[in-house]
C-alpha atoms as a PDB file:
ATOM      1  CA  UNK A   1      14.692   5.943 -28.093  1.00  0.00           C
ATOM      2  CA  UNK A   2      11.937   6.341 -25.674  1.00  0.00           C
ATOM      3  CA  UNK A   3       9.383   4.261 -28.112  1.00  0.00           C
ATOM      4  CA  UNK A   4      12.059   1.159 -27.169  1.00  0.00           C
ATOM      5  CA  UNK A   5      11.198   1.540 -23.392  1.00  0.00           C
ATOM      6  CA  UNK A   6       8.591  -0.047 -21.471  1.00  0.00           C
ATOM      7  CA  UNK A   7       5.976   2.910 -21.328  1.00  0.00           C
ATOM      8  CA  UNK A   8       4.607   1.270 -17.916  1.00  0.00           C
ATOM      9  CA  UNK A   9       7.696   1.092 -16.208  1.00  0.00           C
ATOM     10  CA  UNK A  10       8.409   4.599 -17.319  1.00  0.00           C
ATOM     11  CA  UNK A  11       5.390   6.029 -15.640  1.00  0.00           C
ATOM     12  CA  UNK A  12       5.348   4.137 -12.214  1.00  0.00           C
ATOM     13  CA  UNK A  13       8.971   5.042 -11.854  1.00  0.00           C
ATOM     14  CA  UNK A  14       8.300   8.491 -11.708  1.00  0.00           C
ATOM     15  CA  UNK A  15       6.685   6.867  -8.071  1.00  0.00           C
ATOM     16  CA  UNK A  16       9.690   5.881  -7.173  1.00  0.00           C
ATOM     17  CA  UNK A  17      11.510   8.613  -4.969  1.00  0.00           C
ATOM     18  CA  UNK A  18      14.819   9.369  -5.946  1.00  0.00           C
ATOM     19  CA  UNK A  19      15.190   7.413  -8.961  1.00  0.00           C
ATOM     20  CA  UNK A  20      16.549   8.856 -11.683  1.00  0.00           C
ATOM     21  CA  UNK A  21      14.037  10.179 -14.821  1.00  0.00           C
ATOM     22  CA  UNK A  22      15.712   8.808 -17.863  1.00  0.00           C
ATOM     23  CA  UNK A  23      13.705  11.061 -20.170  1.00  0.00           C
ATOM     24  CA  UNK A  24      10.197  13.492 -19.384  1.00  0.00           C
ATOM     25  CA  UNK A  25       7.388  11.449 -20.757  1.00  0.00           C
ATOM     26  CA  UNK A  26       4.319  13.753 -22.423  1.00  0.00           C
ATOM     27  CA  UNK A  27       0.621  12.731 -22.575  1.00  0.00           C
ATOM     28  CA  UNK A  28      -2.137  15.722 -24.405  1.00  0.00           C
ATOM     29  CA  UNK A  29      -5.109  14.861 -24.313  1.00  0.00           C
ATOM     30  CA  UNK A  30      -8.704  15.945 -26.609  1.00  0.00           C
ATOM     31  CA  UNK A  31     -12.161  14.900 -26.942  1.00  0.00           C
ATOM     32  CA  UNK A  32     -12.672  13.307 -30.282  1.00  0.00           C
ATOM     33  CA  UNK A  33     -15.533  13.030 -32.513  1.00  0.00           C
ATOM     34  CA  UNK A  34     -18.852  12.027 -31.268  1.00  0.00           C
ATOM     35  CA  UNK A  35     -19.045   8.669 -33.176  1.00  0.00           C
ATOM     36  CA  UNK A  36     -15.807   7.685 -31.406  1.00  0.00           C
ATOM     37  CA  UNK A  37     -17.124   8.379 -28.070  1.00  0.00           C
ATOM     38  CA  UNK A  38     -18.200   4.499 -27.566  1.00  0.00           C
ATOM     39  CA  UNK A  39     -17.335   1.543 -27.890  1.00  0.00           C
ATOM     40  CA  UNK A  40     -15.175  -0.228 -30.414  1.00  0.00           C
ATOM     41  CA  UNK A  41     -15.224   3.156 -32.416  1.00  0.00           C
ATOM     42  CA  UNK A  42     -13.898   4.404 -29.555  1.00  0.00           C
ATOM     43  CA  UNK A  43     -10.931   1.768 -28.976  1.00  0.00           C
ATOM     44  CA  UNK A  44      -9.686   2.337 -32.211  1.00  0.00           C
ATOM     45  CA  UNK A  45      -9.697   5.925 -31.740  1.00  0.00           C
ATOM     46  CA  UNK A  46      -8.028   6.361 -28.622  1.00  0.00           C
ATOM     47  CA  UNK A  47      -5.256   3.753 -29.745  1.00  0.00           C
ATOM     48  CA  UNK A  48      -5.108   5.950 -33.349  1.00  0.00           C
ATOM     49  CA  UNK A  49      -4.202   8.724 -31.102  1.00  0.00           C
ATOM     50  CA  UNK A  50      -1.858   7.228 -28.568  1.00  0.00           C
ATOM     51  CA  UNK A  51       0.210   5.363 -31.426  1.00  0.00           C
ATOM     52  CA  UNK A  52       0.353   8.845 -33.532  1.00  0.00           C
ATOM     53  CA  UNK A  53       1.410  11.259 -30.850  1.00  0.00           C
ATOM     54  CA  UNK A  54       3.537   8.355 -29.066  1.00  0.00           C
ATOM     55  CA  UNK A  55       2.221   9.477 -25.373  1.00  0.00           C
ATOM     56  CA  UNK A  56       3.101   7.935 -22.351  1.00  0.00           C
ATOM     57  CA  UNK A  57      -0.366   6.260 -21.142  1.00  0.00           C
ATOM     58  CA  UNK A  58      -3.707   5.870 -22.848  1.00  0.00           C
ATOM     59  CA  UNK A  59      -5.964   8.479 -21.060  1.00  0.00           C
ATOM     60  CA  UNK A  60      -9.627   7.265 -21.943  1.00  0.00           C
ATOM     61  CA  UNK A  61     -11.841  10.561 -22.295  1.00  0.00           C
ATOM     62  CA  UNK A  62     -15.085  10.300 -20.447  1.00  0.00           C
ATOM     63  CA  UNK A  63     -17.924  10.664 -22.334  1.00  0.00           C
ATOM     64  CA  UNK A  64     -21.006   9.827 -20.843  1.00  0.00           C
ATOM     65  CA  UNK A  65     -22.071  12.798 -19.400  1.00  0.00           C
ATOM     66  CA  UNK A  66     -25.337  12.883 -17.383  1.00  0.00           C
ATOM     67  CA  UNK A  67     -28.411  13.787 -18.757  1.00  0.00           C
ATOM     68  CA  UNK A  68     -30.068  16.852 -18.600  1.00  0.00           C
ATOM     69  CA  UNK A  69     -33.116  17.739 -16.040  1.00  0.00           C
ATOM     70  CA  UNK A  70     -35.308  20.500 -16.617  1.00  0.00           C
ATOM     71  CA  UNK A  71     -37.423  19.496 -13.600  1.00  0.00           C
ATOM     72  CA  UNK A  72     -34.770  20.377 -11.082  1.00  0.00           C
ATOM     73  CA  UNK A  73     -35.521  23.419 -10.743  1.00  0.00           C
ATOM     74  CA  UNK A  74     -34.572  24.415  -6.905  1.00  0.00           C
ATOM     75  CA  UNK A  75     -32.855  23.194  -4.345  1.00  0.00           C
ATOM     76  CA  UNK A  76     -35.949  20.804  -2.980  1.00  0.00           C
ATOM     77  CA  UNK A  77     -36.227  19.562  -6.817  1.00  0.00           C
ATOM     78  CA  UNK A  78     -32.634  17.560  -6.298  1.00  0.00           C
ATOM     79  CA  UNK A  79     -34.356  14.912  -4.883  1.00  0.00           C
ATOM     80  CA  UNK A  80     -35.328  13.723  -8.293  1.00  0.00           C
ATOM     81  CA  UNK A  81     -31.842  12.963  -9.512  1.00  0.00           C
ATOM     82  CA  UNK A  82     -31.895   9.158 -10.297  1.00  0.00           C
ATOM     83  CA  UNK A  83     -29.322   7.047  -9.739  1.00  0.00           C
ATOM     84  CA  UNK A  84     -27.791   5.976 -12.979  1.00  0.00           C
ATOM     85  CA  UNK A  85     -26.674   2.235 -12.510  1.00  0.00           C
ATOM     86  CA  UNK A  86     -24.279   0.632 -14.680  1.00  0.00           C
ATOM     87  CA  UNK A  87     -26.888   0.090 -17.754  1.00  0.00           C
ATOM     88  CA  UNK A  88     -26.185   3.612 -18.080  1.00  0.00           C
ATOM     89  CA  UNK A  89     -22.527   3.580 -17.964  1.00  0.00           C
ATOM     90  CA  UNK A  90     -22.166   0.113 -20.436  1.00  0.00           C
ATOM     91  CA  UNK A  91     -21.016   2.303 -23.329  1.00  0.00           C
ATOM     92  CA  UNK A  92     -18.217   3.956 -22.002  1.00  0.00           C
ATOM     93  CA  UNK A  93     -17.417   0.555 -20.079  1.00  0.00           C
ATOM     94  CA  UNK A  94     -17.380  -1.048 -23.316  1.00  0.00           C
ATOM     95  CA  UNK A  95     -14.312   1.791 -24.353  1.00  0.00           C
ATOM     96  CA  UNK A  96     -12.615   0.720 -20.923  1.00  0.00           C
ATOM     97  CA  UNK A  97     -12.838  -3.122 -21.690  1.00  0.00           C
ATOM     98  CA  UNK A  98     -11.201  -2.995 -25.023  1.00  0.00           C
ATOM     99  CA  UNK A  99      -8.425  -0.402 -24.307  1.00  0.00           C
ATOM    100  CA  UNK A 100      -7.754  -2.320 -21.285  1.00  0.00           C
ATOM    101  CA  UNK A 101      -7.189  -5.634 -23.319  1.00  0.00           C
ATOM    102  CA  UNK A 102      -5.892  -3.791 -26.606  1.00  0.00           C
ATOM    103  CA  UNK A 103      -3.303  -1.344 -24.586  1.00  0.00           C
ATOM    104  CA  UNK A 104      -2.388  -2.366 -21.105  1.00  0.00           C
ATOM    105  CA  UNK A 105       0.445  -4.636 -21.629  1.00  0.00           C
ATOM    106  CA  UNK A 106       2.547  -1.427 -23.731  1.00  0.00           C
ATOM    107  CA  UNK A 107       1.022   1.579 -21.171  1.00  0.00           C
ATOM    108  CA  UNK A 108      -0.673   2.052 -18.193  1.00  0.00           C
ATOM    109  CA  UNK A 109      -4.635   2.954 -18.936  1.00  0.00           C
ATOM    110  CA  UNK A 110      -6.149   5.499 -17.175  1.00  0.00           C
ATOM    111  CA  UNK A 111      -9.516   6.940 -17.071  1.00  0.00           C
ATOM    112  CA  UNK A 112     -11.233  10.308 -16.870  1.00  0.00           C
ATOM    113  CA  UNK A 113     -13.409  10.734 -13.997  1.00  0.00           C
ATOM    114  CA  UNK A 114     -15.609  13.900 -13.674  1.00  0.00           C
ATOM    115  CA  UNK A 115     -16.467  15.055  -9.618  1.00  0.00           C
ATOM    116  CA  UNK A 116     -20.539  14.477  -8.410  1.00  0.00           C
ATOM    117  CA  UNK A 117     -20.082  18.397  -8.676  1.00  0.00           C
ATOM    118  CA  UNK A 118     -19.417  18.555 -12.301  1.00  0.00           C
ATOM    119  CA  UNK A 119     -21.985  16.000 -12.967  1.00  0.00           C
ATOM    120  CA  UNK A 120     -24.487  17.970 -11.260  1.00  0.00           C
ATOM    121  CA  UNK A 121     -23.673  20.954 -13.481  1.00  0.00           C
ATOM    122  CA  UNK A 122     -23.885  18.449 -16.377  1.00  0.00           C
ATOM    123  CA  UNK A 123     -27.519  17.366 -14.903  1.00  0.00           C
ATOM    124  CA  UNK A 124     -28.617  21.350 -14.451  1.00  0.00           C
ATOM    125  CA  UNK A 125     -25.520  24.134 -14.851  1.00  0.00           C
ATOM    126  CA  UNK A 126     -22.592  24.605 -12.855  1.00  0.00           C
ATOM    127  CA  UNK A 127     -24.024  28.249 -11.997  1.00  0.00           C
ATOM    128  CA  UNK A 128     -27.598  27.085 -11.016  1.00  0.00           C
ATOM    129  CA  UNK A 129     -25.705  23.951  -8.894  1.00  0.00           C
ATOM    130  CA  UNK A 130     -23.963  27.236  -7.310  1.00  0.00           C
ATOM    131  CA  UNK A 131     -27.195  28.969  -6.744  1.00  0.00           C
ATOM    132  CA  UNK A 132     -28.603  25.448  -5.037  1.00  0.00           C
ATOM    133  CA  UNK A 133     -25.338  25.231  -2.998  1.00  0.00           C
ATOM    134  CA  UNK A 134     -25.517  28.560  -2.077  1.00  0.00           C
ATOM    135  CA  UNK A 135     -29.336  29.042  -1.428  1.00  0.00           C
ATOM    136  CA  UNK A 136     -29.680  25.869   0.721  1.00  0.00           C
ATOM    137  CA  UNK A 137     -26.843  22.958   0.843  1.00  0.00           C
ATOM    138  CA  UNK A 138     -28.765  20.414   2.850  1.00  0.00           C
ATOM    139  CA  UNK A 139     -31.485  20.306   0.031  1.00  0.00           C
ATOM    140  CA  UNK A 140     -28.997  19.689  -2.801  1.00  0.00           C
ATOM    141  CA  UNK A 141     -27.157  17.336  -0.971  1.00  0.00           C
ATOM    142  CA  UNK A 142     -29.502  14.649  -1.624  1.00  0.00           C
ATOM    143  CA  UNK A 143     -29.051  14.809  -5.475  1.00  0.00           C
ATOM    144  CA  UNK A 144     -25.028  15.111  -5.214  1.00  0.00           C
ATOM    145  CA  UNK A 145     -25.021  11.744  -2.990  1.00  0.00           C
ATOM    146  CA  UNK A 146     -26.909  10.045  -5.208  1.00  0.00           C
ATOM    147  CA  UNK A 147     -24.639  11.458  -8.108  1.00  0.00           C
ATOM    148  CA  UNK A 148     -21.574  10.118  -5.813  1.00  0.00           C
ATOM    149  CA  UNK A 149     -23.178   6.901  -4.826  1.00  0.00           C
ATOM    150  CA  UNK A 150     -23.635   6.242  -8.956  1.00  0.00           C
ATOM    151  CA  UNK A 151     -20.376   7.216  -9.469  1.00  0.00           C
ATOM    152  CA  UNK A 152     -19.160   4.457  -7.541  1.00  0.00           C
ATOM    153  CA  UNK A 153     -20.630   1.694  -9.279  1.00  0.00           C
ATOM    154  CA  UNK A 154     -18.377   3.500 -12.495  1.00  0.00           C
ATOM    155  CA  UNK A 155     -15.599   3.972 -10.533  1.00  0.00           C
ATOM    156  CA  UNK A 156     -16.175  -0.013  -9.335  1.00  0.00           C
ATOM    157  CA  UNK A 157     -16.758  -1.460 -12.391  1.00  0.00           C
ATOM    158  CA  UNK A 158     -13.468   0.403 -14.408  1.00  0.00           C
ATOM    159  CA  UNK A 159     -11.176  -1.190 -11.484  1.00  0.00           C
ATOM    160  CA  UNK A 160     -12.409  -4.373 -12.197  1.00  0.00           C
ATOM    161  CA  UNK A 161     -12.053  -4.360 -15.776  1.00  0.00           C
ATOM    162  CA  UNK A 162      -8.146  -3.542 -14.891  1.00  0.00           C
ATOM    163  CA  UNK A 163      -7.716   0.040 -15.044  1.00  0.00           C
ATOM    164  CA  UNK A 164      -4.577   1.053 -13.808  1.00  0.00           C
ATOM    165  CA  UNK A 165      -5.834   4.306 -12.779  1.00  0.00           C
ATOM    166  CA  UNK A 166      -7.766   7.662 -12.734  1.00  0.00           C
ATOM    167  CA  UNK A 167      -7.027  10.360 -13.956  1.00  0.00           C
ATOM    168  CA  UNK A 168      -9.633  12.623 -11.494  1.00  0.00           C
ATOM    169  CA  UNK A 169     -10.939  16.171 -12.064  1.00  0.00           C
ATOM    170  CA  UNK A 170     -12.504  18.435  -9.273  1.00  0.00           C
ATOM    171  CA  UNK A 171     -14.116  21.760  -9.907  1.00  0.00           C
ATOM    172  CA  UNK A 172     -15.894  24.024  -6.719  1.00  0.00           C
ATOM    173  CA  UNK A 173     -13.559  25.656  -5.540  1.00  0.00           C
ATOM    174  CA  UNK A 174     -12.339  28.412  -7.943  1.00  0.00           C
ATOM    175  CA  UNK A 175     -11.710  32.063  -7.689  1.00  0.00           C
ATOM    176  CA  UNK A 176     -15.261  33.702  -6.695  1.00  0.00           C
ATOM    177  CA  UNK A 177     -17.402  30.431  -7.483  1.00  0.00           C
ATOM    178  CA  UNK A 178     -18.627  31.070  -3.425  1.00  0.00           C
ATOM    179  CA  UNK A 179     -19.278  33.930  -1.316  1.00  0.00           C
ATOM    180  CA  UNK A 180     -18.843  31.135   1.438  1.00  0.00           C
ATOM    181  CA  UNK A 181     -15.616  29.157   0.699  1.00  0.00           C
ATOM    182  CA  UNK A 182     -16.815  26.808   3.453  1.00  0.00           C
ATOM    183  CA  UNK A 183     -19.143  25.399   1.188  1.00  0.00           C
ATOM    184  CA  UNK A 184     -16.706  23.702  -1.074  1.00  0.00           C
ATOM    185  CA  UNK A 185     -14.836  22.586   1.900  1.00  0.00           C
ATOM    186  CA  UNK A 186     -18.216  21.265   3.674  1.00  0.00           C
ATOM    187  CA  UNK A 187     -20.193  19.789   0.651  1.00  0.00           C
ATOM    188  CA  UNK A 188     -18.243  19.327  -2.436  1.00  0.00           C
ATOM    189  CA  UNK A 189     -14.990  18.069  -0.816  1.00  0.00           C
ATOM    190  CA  UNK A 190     -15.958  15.369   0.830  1.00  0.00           C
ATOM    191  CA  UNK A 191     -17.718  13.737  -2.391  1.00  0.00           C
ATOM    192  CA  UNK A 192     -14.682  14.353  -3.991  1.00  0.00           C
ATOM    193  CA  UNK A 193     -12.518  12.544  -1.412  1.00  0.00           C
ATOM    194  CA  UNK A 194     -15.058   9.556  -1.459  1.00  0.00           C
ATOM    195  CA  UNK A 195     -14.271   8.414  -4.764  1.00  0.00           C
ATOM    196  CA  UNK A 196     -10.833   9.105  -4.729  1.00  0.00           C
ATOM    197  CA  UNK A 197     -10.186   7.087  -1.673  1.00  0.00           C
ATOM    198  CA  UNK A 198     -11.498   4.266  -3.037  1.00  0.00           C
ATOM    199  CA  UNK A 199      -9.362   4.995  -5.842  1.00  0.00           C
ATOM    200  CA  UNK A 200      -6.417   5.413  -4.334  1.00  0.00           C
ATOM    201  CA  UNK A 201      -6.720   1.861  -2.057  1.00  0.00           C
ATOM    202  CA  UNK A 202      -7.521   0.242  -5.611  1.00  0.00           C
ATOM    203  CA  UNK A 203      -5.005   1.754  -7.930  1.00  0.00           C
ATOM    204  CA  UNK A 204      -1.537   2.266  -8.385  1.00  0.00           C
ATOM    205  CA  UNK A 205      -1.253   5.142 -10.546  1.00  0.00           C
ATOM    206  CA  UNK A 206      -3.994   8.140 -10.499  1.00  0.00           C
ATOM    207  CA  UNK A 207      -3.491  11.843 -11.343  1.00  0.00           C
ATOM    208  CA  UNK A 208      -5.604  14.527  -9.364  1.00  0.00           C
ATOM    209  CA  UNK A 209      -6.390  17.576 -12.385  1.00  0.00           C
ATOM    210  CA  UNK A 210      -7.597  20.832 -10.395  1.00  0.00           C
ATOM    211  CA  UNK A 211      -9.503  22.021 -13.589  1.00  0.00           C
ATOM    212  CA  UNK A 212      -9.579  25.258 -14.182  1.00  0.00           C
ATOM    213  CA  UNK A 213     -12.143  25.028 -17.781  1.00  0.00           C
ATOM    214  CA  UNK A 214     -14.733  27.377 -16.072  1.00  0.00           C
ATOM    215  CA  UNK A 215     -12.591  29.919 -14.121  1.00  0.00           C
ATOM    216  CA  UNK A 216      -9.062  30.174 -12.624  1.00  0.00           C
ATOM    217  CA  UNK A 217      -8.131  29.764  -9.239  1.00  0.00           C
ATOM    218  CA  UNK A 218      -6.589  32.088  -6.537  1.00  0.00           C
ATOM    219  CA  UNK A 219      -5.575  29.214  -3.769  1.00  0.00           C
ATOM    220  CA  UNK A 220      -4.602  25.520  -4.431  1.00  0.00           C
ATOM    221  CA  UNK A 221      -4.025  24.532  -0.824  1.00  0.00           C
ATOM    222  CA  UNK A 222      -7.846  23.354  -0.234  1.00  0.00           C
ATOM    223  CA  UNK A 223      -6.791  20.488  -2.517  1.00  0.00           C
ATOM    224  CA  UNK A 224      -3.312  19.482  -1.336  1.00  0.00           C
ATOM    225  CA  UNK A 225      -4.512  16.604   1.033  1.00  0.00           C
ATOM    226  CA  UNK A 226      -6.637  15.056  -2.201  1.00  0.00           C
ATOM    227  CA  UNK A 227      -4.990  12.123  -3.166  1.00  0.00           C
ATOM    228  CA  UNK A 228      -3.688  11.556  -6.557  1.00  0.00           C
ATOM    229  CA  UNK A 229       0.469  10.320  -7.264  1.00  0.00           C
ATOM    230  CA  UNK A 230       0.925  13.365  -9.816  1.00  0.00           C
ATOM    231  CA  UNK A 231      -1.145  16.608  -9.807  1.00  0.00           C
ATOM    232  CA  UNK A 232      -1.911  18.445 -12.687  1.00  0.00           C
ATOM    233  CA  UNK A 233      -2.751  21.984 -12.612  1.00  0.00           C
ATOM    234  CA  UNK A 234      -2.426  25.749 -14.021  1.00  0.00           C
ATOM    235  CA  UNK A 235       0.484  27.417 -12.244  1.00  0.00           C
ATOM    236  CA  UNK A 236      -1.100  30.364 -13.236  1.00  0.00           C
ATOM    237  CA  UNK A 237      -3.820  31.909 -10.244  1.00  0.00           C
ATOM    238  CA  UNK A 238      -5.635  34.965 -10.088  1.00  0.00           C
ATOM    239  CA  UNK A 239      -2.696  35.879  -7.497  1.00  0.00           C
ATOM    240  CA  UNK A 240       0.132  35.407  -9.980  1.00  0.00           C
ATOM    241  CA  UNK A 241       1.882  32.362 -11.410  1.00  0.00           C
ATOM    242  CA  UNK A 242       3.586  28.985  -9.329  1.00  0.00           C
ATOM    243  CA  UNK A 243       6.745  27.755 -10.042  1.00  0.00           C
ATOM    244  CA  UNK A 244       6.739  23.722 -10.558  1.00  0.00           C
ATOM    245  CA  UNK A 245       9.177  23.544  -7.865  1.00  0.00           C
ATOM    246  CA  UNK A 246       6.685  25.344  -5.608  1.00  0.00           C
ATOM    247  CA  UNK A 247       3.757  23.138  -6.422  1.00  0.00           C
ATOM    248  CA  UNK A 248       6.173  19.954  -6.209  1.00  0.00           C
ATOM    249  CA  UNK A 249       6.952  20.932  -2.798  1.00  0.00           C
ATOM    250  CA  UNK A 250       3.185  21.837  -1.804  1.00  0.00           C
ATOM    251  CA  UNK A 251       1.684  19.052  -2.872  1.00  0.00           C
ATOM    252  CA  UNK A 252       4.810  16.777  -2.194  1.00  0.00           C
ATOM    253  CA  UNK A 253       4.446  14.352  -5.885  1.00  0.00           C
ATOM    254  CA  UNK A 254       5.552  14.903  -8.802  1.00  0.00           C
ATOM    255  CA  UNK A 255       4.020  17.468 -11.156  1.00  0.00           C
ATOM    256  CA  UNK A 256       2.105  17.531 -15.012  1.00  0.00           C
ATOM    257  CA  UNK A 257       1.622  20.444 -17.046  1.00  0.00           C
ATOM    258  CA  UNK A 258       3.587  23.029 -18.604  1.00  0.00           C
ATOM    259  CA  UNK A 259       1.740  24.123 -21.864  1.00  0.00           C
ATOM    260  CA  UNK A 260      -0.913  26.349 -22.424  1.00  0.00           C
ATOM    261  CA  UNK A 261      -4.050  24.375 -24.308  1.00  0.00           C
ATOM    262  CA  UNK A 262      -4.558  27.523 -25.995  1.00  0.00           C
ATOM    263  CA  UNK A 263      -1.339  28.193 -26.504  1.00  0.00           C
ATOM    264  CA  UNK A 264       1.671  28.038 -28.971  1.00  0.00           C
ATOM    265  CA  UNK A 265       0.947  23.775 -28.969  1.00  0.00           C
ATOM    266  CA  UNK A 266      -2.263  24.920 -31.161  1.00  0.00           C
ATOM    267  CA  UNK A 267      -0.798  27.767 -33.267  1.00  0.00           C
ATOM    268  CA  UNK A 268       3.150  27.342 -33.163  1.00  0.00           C
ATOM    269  CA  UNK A 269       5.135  25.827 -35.840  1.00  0.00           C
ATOM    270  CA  UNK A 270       7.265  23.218 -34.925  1.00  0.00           C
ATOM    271  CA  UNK A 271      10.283  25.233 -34.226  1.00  0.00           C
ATOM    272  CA  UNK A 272       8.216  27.462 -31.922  1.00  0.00           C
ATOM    273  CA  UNK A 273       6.560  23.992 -30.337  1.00  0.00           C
ATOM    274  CA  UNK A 274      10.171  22.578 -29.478  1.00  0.00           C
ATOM    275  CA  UNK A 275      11.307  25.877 -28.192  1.00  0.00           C
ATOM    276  CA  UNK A 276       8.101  26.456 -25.887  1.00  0.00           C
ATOM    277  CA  UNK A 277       8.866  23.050 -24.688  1.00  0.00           C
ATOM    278  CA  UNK A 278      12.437  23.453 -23.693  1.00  0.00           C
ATOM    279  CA  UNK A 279      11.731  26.434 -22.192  1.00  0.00           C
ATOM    280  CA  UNK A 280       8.711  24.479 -20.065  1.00  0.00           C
ATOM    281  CA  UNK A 281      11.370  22.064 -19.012  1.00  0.00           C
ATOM    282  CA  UNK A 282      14.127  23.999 -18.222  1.00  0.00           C
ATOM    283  CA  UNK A 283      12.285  24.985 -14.907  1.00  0.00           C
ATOM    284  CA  UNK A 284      10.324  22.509 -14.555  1.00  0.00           C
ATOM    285  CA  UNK A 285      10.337  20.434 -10.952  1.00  0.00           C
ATOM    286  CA  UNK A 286      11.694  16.358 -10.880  1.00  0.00           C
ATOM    287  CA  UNK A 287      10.277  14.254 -11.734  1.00  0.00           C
ATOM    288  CA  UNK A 288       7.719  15.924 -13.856  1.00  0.00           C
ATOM    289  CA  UNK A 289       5.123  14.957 -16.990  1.00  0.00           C
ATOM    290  CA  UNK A 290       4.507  17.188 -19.967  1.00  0.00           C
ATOM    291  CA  UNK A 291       0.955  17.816 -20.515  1.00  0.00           C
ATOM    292  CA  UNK A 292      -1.539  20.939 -20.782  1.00  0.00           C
ATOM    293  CA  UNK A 293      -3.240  22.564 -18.007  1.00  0.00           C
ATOM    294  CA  UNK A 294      -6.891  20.692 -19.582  1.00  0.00           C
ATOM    295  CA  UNK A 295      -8.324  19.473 -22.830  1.00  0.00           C
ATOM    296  CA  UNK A 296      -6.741  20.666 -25.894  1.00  0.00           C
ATOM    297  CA  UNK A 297      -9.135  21.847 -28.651  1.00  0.00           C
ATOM    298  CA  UNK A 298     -10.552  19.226 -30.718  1.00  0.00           C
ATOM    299  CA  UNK A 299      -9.839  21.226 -33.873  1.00  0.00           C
ATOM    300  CA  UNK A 300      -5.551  20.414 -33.370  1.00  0.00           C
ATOM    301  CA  UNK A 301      -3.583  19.159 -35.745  1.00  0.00           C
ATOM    302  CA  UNK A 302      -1.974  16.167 -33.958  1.00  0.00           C
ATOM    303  CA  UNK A 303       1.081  16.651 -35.538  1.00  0.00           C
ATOM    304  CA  UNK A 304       1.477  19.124 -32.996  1.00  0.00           C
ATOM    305  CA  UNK A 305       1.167  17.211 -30.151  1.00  0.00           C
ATOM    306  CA  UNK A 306       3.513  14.509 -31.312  1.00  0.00           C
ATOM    307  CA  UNK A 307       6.353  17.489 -32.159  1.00  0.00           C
ATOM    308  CA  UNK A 308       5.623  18.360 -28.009  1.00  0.00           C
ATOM    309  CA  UNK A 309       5.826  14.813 -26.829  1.00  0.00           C
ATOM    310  CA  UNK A 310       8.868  14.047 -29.280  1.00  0.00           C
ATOM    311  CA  UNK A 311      10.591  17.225 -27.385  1.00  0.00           C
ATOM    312  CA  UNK A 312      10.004  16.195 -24.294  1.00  0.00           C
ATOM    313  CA  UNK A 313      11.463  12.745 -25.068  1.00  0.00           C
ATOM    314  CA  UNK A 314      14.556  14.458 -26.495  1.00  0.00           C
ATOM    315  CA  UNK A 315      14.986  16.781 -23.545  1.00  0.00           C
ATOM    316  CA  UNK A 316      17.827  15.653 -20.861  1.00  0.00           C
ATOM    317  CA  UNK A 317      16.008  14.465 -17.806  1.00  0.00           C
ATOM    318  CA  UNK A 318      17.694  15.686 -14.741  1.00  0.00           C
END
């Protein structure tokens, strides 16, 4: 049974080219109630979770969102955004800490890290951070620095608590967010690719998730060179639908996804669960990780998720 097998070993062998993928580990993830966001509430919570649904690694959800600013009000105003040091980022930490002690000898723990651009849109919104992009770059660049440079001490602080990884999400660069695509390839991506560097020289297992919450996207190739060992993604663009295979082979790592987190995993019954599943895996690339293409709703039953990772344990890895 896969519950006998070293969870750890599991994942990182999916690193390991041309090794053989003894079953397809699964890993769902959801934002739980707000007095589980922090903390030892939130240790208990995520392990509650991970023990229930039987999931492959202990994904911590991030939670401390940045504050909002009604003074930014233009592009000029960015120069306001403080930098948020790690006072600000102690309750979350304190999550980190105690799933890295409580979980990390059974699974690898990694943790959610929003882009500076998705903070920013936390600080203002994502379509006034547009309107600043658009309207005058330079100006705005001086808040999403500072966003990146606080980041950092986050990013800093998780790898030395023992975090075996990221799990990284970048937004910018959907389908119509810019008149000028250059600007996401100018002034978001770089950001981006600052705090994933310095994840990927510090950790040995991180997962790049091209989120697609806000809008869908009509070309991945801006974010093949981002680092990450797995990508997870939507197959489906505005242009039409991927195959795994195809993304395996742009991206050249190994693939997570499959189900729709509106899908049948939060209405099926468990018949219709195991048969969406099979059918997910049947063309699915090698190695590969069952997931969702982003956050499932909070309202699921998590019996669900545990009939989807079950299935996937069942199903014959190639």
């Amino acid at each position: 049974m896969p519950e006998e097998r070293n969870k750890r070993e599991t994942m990182m062998g999916l690193l390991d080219v041309g090794a053989r993928q003894d079953y397809i580990p699964a890993a769902f993830f959801l934002h739980f109630d707000r007095s589980y966001h922090y903390g030892e509430a939130a240790v208990h919570k995520h392990l509650e979770y991970f023990r229930y649904t039987n999931m492959d690694f202990v994904k911590i959800q991030y939670e401390r969102t940045f504050p909002p600013i009604s003074a930014i009000k233009k592009p000029d105003d960015w120069k306001k955004m403080p930098l948020y040091k790690l006072d600000f980022y102690e309750p979350e930490l304190e999550a980190v800490r105690g799933l890295v002690k409580a979980a990390k000898k059974d699974a690898l723990i990694l943790v959610t890290l929003y882009s500076p651009f998705m903070c920013a849109g936390h600080t203002t919104s994502p379509s006034l951070v547009t309107s600043h992009l658009e309207e005058n770059p330079e100006r705005i660049m001086k808040g999403l620095n500072i966003i990146t440079d606080s980041l950092m001490l986050f990013v800093k602080e998780c790898i030395r608590a023992g975090v075996d990884g990221f799990y990284t999400s970048t937004q910018g660069g959907e389908a119509g967010r810019f008149k000028d695509r250059g600007l996401f390839t100018k002034h978001i991506k770089p950001l981006d690719l600052v705090l994933m560097n310095e994840i990927n020289r510090s950790c040995p297992f991180n997962i790049l998730h091209v989120c697609d919450y806000n809008a869908p996207y009509d070309d991945l190739t801006p974010f093949l060179d981002y680092p990450g060992h797995v990508v997870n993604c939507n197959p489906k663009l505005t242009s039409g639908e991927l195959t795994w295979s195809k993304i395996a082979e742009m991206f050249k790592r190994p693939c997570m996804g499959g189900m729709d987190r509106h899908g049948v995993i939060v209405s099926g019954t468990r018949q219709e669960i195991v048969h969406a599943v099979g059918g997910v895996l049947g063309h699915a690339s090698s190695p590969f990780i069952l997931g969702a293409d982003c956050t499932l709703p909070s309202s699921i039953n998590w019996e669900n998720i545990s009939t989807a990772v079950d299935a996937a344990h069942a199903h014959r890895a190639s």
